[in-house]
Protein backbone atom coordinates (compact mmCIF):
# COMPACT_ATOMS: atom_id res chain seq x y z
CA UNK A 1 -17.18 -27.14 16.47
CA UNK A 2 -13.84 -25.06 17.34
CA UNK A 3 -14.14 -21.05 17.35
CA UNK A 4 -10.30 -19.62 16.98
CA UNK A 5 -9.99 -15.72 17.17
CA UNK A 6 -7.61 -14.03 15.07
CA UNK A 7 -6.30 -10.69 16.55
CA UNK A 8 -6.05 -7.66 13.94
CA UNK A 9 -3.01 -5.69 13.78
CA UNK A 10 -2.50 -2.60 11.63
CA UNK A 11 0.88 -0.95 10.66
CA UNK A 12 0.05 1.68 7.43
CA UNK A 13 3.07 3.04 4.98
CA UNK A 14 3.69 6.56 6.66
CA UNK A 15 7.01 7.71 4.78
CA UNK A 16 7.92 7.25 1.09
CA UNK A 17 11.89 7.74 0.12
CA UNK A 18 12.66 9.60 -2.98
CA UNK A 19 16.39 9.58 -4.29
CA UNK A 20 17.60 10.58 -0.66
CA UNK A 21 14.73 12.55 -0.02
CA UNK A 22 11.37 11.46 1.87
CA UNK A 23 8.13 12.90 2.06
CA UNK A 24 4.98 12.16 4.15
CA UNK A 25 2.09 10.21 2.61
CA UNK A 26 -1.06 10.89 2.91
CA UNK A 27 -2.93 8.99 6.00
CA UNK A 28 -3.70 5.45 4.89
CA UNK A 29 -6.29 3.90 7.58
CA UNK A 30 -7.42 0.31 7.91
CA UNK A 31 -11.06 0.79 8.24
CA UNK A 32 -11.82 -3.17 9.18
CA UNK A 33 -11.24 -3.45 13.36
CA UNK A 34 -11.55 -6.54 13.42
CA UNK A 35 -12.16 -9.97 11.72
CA UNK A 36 -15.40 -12.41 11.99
CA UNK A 37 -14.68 -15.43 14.01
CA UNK A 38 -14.15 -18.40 12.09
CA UNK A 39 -14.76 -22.30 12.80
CA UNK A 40 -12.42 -24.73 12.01
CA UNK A 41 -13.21 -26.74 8.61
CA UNK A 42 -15.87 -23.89 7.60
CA UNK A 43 -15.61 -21.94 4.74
CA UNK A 44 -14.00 -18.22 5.55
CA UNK A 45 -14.13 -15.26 2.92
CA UNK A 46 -13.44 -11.72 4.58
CA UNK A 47 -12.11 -8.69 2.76
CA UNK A 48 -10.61 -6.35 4.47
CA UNK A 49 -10.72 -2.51 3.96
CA UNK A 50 -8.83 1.01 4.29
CA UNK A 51 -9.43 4.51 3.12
CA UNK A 52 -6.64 6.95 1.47
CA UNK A 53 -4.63 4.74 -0.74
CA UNK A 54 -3.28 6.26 -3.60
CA UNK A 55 -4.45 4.18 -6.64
CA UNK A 56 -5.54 0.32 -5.39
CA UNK A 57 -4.56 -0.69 -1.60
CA UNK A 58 -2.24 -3.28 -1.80
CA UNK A 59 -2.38 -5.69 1.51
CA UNK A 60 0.23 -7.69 2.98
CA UNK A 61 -1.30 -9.92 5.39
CA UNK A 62 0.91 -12.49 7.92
CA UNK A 63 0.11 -15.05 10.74
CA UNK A 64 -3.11 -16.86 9.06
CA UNK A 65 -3.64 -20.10 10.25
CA UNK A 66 -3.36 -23.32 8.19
CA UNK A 67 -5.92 -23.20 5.48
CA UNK A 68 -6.46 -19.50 4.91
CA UNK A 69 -4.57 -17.59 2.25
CA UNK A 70 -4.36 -13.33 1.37
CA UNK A 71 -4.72 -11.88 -1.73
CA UNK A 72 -3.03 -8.62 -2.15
CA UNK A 73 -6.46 -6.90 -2.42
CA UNK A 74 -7.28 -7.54 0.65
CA UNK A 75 -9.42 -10.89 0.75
CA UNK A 76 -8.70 -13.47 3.14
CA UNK A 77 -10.56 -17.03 2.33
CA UNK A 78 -10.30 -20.62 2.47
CA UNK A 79 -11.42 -23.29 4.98
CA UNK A 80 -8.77 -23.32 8.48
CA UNK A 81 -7.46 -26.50 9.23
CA UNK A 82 -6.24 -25.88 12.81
CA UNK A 83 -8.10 -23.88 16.17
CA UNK A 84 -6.61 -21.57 17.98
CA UNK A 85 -5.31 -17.63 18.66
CA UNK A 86 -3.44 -16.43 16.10
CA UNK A 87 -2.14 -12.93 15.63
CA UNK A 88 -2.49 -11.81 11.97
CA UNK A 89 -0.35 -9.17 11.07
CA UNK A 90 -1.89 -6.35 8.33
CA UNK A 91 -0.55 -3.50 6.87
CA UNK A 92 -1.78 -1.74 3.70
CA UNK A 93 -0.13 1.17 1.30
């Protein structure tokens, strides 16, 4: 059995431009610190979670190993296919 660690990163839409203009957001925040460890050729289903979106969070989600896939709501699942550290890059509006 191989154990890889993926490494949570959060960025969170701040500013939203208007014709020229911009105004402050509210405060999104990624409420998931970090991800379960997964094992290489196990099933993997996590969904991730934030607070303050306005209407449905939508997810972008970058890095995954081979054999995991993102929704834009958030879920990550599938089976990996390689071990290792990989840094998975989130951000949410």
């Amino acid at each position: 059995m191989r154990l890889f660690t993926i490494i949570l990163l959060a960025s969170v839409l701040l500013i939203e431009t208007l014709g020229g203009s911009a105004k402050i957001l509210p405060s999104v925040s990624i409420t998931t610190s970090s991800l379960p460890v997964a094992v290489e050729s196990k099933p993997y289903r996590f969904q991730l979670t934030a607070t303050g979106c306005r209407g449905p969070c939508v997810w972008r989600i970058s890095g995954l190993p081979n054999g995991l896939v993102a929704s834009y709501s958030g879920l990550i699942q599938g089976t990996p296919i390689v071990s290792g550290k990989f840094v998975v890059t989130v951000s949410v509006r």
